[in-house]
PDB file of N, CA and C in Angstrom:
ATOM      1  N   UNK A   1     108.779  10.260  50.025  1.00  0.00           N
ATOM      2  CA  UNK A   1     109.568  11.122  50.874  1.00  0.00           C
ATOM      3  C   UNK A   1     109.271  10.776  52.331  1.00  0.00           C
ATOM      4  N   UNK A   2     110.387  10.516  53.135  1.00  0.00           N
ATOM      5  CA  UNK A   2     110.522  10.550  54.735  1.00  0.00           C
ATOM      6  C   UNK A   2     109.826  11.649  55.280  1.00  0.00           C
ATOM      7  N   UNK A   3     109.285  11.450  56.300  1.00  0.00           N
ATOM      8  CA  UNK A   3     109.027  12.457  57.574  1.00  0.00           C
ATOM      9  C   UNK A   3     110.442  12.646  58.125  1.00  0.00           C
ATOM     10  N   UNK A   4     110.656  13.730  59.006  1.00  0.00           N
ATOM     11  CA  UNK A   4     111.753  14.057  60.124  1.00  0.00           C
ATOM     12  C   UNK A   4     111.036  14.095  61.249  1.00  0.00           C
ATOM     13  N   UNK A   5     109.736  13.482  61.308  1.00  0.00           N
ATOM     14  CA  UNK A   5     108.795  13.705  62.421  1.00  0.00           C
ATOM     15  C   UNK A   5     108.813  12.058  63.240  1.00  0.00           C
ATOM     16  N   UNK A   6     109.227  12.434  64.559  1.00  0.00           N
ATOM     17  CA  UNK A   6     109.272  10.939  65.131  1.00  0.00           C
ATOM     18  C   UNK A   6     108.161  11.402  66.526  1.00  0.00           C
ATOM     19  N   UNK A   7     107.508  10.237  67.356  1.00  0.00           N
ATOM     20  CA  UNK A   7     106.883  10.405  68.214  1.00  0.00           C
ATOM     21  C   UNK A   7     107.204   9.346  69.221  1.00  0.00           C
ATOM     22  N   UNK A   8     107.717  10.159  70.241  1.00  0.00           N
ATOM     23  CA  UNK A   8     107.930   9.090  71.543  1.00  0.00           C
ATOM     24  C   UNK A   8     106.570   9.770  72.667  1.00  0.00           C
ATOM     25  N   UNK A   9     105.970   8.262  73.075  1.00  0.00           N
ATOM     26  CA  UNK A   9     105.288   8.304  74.334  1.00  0.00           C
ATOM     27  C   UNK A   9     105.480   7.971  76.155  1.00  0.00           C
ATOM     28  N   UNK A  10     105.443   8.880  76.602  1.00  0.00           N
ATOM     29  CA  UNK A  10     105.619   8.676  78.107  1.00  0.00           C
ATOM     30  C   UNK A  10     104.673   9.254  79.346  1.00  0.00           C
ATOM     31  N   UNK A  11     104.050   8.429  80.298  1.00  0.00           N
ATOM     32  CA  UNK A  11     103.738   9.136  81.669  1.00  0.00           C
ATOM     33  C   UNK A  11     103.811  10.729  81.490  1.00  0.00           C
ATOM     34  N   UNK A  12     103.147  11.311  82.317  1.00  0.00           N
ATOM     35  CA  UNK A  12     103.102  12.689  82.708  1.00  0.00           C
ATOM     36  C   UNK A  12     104.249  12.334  84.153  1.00  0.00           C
ATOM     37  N   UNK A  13     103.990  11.919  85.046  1.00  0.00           N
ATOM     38  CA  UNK A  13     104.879  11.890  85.748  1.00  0.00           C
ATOM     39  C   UNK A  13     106.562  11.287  85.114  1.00  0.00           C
ATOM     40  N   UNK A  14     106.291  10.403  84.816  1.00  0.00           N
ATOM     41  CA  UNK A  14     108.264  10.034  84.030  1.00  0.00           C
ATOM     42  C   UNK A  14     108.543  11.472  82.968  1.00  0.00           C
ATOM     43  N   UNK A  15     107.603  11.922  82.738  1.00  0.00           N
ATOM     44  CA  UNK A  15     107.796  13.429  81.702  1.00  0.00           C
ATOM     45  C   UNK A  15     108.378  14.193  82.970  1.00  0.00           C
ATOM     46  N   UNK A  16     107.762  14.489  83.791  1.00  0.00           N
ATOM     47  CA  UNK A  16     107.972  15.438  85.052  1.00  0.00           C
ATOM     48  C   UNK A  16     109.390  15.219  85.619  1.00  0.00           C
ATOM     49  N   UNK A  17     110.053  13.644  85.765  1.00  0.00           N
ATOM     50  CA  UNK A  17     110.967  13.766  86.381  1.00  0.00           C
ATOM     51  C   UNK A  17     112.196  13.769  85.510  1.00  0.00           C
ATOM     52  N   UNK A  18     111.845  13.361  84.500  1.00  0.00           N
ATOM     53  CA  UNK A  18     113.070  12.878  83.343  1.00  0.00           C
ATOM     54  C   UNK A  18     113.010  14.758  82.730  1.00  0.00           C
ATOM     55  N   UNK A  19     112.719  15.522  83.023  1.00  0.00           N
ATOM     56  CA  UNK A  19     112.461  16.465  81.814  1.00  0.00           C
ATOM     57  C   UNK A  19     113.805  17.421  83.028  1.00  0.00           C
ATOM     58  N   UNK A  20     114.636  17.672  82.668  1.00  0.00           N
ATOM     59  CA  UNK A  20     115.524  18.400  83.298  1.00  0.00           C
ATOM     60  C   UNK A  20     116.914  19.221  82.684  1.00  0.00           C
ATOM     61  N   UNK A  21     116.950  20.270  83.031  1.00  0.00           N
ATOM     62  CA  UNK A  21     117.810  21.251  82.328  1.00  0.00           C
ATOM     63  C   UNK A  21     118.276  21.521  80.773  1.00  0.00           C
ATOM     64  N   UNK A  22     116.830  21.304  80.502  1.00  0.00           N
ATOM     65  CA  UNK A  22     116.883  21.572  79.238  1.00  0.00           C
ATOM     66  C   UNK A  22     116.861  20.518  78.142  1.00  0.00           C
ATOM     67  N   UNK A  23     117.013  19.147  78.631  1.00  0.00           N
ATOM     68  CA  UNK A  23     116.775  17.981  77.938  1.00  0.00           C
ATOM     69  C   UNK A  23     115.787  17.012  78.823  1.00  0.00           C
ATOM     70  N   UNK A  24     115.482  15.707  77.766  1.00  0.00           N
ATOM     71  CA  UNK A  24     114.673  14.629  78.195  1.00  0.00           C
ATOM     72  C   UNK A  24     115.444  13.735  78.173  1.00  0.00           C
ATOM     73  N   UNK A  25     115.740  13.370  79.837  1.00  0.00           N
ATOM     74  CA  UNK A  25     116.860  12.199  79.686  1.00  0.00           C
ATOM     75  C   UNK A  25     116.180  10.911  80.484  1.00  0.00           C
ATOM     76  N   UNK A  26     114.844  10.034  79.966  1.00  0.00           N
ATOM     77  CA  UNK A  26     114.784   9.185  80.958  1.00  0.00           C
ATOM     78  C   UNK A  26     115.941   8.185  81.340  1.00  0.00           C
ATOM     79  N   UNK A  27     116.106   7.598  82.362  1.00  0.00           N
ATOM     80  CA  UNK A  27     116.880   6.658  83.181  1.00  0.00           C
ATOM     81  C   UNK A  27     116.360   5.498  83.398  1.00  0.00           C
ATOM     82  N   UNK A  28     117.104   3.874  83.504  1.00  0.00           N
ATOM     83  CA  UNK A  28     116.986   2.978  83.943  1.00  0.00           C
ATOM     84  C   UNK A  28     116.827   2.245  83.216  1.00  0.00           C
ATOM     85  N   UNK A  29     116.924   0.694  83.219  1.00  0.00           N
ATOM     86  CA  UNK A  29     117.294  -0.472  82.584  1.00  0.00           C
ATOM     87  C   UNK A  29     116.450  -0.375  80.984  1.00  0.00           C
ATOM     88  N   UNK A  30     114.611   0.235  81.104  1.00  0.00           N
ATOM     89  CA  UNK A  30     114.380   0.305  79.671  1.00  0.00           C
ATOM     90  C   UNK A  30     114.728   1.539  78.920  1.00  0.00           C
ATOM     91  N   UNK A  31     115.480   1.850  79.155  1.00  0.00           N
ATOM     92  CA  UNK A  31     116.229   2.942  78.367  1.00  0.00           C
ATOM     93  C   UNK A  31     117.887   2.383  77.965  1.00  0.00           C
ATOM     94  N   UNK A  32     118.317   1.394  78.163  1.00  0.00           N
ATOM     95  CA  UNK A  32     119.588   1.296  78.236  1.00  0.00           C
ATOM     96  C   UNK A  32     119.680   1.387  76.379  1.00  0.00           C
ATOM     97  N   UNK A  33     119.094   0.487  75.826  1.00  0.00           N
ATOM     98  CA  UNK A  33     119.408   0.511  74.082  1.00  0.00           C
ATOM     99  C   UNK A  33     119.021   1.962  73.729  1.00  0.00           C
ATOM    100  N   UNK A  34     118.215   2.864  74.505  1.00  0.00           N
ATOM    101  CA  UNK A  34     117.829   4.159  73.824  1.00  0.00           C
ATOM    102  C   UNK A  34     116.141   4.761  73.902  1.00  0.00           C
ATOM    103  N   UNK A  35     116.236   5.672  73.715  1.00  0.00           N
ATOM    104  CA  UNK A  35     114.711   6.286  73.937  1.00  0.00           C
ATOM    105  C   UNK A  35     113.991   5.740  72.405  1.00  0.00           C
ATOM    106  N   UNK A  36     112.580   5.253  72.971  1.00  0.00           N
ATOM    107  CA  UNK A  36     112.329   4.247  71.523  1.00  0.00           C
ATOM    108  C   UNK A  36     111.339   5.370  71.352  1.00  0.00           C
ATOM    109  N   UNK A  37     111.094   5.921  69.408  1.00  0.00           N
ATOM    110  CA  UNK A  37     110.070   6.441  69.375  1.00  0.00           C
ATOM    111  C   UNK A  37     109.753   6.070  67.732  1.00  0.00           C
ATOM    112  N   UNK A  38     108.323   6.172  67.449  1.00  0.00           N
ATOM    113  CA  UNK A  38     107.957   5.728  66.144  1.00  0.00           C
ATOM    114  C   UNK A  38     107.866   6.739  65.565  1.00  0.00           C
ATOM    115  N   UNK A  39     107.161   6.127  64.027  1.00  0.00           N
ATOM    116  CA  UNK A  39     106.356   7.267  62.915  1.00  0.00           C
ATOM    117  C   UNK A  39     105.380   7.421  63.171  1.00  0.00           C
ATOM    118  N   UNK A  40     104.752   8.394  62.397  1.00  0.00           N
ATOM    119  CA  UNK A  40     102.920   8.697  62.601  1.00  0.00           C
ATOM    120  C   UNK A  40     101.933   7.182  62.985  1.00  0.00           C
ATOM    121  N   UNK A  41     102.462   6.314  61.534  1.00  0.00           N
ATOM    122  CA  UNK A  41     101.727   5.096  61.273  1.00  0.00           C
ATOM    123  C   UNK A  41     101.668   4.222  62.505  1.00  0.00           C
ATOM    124  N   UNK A  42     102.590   4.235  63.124  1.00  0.00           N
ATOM    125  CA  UNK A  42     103.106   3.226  64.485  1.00  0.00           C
ATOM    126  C   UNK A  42     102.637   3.467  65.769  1.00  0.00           C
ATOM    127  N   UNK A  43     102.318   5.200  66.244  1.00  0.00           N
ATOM    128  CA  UNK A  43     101.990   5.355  67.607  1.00  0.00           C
ATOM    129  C   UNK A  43     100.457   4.868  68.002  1.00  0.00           C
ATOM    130  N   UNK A  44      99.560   4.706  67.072  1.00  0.00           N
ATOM    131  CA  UNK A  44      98.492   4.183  67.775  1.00  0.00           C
ATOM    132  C   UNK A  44      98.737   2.699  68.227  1.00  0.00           C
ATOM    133  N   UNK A  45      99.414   2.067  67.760  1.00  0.00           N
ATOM    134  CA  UNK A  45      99.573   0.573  68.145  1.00  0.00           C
ATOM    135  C   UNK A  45     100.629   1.048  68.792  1.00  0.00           C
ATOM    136  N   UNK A  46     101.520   1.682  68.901  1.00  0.00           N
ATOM    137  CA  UNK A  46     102.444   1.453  70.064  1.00  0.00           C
ATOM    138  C   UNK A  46     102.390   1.784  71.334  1.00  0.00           C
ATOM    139  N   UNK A  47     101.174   3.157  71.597  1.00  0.00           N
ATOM    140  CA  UNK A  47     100.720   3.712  72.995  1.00  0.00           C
ATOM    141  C   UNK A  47      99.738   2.210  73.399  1.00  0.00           C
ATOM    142  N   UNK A  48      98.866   1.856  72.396  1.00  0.00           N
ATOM    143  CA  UNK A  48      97.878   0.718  73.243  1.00  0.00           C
ATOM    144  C   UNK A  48      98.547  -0.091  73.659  1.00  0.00           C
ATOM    145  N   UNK A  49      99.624  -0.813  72.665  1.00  0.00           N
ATOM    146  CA  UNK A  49     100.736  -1.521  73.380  1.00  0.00           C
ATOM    147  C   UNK A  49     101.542  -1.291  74.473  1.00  0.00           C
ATOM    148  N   UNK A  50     101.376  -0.208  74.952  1.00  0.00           N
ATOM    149  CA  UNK A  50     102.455   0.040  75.979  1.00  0.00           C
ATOM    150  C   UNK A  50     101.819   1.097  77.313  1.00  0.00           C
ATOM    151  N   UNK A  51     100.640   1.605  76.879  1.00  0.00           N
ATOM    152  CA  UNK A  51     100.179   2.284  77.911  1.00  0.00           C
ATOM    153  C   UNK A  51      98.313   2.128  78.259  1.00  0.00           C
ATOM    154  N   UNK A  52      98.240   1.222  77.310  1.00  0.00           N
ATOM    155  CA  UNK A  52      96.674   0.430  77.727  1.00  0.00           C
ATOM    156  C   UNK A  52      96.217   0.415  78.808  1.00  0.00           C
ATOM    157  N   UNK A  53      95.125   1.056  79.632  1.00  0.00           N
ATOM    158  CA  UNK A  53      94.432   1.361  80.665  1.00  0.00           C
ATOM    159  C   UNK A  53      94.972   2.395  81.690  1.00  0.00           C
ATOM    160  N   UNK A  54      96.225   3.122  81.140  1.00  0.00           N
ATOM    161  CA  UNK A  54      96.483   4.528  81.889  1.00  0.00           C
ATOM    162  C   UNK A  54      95.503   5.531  81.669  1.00  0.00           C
ATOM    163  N   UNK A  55      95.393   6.477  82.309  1.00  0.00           N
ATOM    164  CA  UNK A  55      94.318   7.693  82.044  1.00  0.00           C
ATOM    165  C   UNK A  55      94.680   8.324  81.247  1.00  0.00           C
ATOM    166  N   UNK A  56      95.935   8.945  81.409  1.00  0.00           N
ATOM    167  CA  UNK A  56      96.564   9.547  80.057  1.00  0.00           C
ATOM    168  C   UNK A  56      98.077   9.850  79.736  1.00  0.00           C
ATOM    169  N   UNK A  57      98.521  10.394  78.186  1.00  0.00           N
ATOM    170  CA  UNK A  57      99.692   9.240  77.892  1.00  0.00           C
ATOM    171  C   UNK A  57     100.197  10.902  77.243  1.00  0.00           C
ATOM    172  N   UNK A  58     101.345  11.658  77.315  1.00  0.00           N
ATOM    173  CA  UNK A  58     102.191  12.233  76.727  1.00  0.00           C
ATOM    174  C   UNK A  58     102.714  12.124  75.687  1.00  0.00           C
ATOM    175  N   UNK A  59     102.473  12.487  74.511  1.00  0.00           N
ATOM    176  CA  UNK A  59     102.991  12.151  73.113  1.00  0.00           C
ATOM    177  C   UNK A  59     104.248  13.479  72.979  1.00  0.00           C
ATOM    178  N   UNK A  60     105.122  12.863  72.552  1.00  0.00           N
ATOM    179  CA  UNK A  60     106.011  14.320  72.219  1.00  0.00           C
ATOM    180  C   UNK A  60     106.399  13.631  70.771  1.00  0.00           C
ATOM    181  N   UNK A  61     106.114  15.211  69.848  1.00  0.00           N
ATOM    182  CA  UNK A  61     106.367  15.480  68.800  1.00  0.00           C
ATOM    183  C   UNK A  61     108.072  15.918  68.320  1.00  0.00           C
ATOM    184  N   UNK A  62     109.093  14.998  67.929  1.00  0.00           N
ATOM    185  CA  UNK A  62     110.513  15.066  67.510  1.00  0.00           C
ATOM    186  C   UNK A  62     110.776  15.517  66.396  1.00  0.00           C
ATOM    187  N   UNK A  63     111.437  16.435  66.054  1.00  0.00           N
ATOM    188  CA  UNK A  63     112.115  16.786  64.327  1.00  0.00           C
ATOM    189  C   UNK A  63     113.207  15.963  64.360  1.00  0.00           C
ATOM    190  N   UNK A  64     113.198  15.108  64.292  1.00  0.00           N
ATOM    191  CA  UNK A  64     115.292  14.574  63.861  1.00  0.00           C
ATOM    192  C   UNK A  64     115.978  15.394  63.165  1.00  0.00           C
ATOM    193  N   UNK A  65     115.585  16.035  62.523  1.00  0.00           N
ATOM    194  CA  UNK A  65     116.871  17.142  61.685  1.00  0.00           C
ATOM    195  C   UNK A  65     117.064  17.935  63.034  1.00  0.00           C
ATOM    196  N   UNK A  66     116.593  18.106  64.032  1.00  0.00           N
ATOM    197  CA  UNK A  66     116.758  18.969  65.476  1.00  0.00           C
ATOM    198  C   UNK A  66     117.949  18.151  66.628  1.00  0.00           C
ATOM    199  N   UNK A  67     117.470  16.731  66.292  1.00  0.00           N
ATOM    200  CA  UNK A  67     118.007  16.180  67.482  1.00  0.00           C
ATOM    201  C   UNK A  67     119.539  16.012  67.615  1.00  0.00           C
ATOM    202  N   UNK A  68     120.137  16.491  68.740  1.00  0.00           N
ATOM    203  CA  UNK A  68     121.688  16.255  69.086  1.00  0.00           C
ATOM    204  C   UNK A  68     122.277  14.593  68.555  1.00  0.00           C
ATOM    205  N   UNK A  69     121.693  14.062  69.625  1.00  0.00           N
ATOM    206  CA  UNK A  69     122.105  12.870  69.807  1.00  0.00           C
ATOM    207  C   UNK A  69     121.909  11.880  68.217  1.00  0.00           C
ATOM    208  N   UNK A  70     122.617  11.031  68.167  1.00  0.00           N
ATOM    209  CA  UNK A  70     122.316   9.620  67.157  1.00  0.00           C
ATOM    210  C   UNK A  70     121.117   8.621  67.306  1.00  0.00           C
ATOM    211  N   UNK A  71     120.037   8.990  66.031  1.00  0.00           N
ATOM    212  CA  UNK A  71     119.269   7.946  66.000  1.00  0.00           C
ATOM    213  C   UNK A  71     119.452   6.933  65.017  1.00  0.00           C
ATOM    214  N   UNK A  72     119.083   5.520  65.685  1.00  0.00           N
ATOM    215  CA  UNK A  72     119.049   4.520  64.599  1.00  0.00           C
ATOM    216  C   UNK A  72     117.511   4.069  64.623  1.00  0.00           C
ATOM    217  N   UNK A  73     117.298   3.558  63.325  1.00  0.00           N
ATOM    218  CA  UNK A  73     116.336   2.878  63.049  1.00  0.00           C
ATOM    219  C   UNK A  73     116.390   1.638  62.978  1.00  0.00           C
ATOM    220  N   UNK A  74     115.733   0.401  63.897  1.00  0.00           N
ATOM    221  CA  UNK A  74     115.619  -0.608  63.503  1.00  0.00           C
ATOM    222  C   UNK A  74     114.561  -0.907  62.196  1.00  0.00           C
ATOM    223  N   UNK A  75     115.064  -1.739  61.810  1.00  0.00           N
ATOM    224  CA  UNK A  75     113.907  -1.524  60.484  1.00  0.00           C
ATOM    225  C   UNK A  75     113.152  -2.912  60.975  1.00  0.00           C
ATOM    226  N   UNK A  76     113.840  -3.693  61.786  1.00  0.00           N
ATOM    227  CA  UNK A  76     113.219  -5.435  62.049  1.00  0.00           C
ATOM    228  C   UNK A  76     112.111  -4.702  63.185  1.00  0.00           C
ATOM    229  N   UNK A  77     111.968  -3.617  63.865  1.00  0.00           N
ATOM    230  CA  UNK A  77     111.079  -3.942  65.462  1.00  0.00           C
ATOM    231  C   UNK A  77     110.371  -2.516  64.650  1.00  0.00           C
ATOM    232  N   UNK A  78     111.099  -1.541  63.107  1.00  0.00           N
ATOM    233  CA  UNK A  78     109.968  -0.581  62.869  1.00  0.00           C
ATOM    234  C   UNK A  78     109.819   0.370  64.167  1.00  0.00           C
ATOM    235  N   UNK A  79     111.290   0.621  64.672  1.00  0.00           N
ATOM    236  CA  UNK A  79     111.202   1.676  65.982  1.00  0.00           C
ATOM    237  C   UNK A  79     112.409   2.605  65.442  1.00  0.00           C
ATOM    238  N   UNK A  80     112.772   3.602  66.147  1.00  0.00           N
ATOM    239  CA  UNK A  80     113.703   4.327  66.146  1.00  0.00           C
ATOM    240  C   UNK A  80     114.149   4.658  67.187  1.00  0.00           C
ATOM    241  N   UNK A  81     115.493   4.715  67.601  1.00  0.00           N
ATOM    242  CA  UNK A  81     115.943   4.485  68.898  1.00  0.00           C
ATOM    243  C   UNK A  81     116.985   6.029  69.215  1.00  0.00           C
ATOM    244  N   UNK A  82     116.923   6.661  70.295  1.00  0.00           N
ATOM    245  CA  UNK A  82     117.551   7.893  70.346  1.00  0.00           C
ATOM    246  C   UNK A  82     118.418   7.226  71.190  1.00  0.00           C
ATOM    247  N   UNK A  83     119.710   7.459  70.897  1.00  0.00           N
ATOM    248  CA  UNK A  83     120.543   6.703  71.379  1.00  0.00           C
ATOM    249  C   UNK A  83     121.139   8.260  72.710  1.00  0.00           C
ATOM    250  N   UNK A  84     120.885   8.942  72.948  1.00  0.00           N
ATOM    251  CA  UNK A  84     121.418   9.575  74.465  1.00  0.00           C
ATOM    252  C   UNK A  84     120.183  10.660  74.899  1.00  0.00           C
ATOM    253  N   UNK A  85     119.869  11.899  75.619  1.00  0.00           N
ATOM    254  CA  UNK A  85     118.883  12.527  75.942  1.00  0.00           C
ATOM    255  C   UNK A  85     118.414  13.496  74.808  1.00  0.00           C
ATOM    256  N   UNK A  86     117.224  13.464  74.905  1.00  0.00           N
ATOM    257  CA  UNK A  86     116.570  14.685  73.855  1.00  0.00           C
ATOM    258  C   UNK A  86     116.543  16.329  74.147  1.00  0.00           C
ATOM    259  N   UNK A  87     117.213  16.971  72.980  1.00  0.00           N
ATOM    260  CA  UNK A  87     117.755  18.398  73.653  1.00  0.00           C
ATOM    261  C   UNK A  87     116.075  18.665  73.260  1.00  0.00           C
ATOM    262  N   UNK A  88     115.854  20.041  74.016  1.00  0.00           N
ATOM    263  CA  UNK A  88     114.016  20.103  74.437  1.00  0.00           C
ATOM    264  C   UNK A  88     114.052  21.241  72.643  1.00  0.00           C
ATOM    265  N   UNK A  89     114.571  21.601  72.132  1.00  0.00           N
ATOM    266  CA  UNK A  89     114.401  22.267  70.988  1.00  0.00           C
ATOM    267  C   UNK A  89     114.111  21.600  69.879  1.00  0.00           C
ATOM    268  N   UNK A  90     114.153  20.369  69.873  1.00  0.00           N
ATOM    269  CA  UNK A  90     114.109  19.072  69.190  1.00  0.00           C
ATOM    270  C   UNK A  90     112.532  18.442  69.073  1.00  0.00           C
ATOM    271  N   UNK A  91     112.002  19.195  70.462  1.00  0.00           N
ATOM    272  CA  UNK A  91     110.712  18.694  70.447  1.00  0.00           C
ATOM    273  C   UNK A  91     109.392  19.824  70.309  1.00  0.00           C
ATOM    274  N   UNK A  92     109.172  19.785  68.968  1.00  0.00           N
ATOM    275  CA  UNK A  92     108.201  20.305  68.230  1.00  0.00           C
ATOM    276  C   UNK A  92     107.137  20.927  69.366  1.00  0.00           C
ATOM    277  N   UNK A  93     106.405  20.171  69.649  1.00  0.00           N
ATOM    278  CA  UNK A  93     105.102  20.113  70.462  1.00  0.00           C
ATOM    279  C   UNK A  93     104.772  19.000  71.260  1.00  0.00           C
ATOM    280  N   UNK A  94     104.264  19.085  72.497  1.00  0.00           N
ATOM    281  CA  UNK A  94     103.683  17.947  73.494  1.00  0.00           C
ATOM    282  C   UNK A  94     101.794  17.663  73.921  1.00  0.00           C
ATOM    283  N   UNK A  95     101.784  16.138  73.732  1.00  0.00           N
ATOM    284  CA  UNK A  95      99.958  16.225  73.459  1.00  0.00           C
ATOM    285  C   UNK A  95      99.669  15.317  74.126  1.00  0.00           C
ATOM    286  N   UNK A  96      99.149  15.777  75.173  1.00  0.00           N
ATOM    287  CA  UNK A  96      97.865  14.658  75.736  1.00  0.00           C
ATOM    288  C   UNK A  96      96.535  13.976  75.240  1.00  0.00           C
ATOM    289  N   UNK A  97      96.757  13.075  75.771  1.00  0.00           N
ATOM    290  CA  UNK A  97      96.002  12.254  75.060  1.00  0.00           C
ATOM    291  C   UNK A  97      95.399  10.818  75.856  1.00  0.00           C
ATOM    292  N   UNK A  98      94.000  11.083  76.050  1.00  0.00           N
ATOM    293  CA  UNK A  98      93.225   9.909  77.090  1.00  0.00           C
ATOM    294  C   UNK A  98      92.692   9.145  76.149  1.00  0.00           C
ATOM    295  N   UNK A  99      92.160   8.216  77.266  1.00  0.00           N
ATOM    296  CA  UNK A  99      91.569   6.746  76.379  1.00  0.00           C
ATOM    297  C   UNK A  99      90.216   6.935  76.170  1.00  0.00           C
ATOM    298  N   UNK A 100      89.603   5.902  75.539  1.00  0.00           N
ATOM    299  CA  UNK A 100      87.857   5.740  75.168  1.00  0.00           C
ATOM    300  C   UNK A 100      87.490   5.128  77.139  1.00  0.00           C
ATOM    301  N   UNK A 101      86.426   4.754  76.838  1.00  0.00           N
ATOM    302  CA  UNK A 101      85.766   3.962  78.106  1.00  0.00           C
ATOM    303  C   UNK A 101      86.408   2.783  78.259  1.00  0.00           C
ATOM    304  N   UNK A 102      87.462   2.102  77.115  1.00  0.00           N
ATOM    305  CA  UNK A 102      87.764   1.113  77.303  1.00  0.00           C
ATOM    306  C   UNK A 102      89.098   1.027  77.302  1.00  0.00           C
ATOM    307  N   UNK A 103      89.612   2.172  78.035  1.00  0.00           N
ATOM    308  CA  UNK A 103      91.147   2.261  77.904  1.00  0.00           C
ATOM    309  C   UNK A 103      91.794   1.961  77.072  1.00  0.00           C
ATOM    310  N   UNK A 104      91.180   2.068  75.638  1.00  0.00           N
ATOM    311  CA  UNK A 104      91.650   2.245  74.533  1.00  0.00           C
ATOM    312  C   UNK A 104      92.517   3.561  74.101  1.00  0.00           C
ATOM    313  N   UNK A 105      93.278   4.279  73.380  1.00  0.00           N
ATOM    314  CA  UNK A 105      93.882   5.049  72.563  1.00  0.00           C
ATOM    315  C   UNK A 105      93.225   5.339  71.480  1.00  0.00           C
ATOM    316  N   UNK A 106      92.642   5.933  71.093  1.00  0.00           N
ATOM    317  CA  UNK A 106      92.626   6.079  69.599  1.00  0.00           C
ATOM    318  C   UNK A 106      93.061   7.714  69.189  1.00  0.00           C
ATOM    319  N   UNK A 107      94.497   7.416  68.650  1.00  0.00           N
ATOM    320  CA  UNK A 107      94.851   8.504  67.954  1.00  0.00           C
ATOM    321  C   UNK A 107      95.239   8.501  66.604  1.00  0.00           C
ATOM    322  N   UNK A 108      94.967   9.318  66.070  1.00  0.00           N
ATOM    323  CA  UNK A 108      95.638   9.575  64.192  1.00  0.00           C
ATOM    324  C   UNK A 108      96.300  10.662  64.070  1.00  0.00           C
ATOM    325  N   UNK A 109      97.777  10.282  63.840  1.00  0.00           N
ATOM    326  CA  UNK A 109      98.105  12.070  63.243  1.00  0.00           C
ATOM    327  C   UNK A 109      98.430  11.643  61.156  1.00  0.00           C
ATOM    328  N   UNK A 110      98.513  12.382  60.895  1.00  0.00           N
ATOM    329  CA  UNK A 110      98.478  12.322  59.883  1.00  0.00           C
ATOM    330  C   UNK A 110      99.752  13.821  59.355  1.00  0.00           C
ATOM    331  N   UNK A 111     100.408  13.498  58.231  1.00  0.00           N
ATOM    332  CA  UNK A 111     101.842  14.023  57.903  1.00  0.00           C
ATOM    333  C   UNK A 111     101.468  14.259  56.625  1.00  0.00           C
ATOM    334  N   UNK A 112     101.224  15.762  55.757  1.00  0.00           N
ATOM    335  CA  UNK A 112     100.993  16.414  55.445  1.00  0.00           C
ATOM    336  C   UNK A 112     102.462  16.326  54.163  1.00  0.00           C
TER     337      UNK A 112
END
């Protein structure tokens, strides 16, 4: 059985400015294919991959049975792509989350 649980990571500040009237709409060229967010299994390799030596990294928790917009799944890159802004009812819960001494990540969620 599938999760409906997806996790996209972003800045506290790009959270701050993208987070507006009620949705999460970031802007600009890496957003053009869509807001990319994984499964449980994927976000620890995908925050080190992508936010390695920040202080700390915004995880937001997605229901897809919630979300407005159309997601696709690539199954070749193992991402899921929100193809327009995230209505904020959609998003479960939001978690910070800092690195080791070595600007590492280490997170586990685990899906029940």
């Amino acid at each position: 059985m599938s999760s409906n649980l997806i996790f996209h990571a972003v800045s506290k500040r790009n959270w701050n400015e993208f987070n507006k009237g009620g949705f999460y709409n970031p802007e600009g060229s890496k957003y053009d294919d869509g807001i990319v967010c994984v499964n449980a299994n994927q976000l620890k390799d995908y925050i080190n991959q992508n936010f390695k030596g920040r202080r700390q990294v915004l995880v937001l928790v997605i229901d897809k049975l919630r979300l407005i917009p159309k997601t696709v799944y690539e199954k070749e890159k193992q991402i899921y792509l929100i193809k327009d802004r995230i209505n904020m009812d959609a998003i479960l819960d939001k978690i910070y989350v800092k690195p080791n001494e070595e600007g590492v990540f280490d997170i586990e969620i685990t899906e029940d």
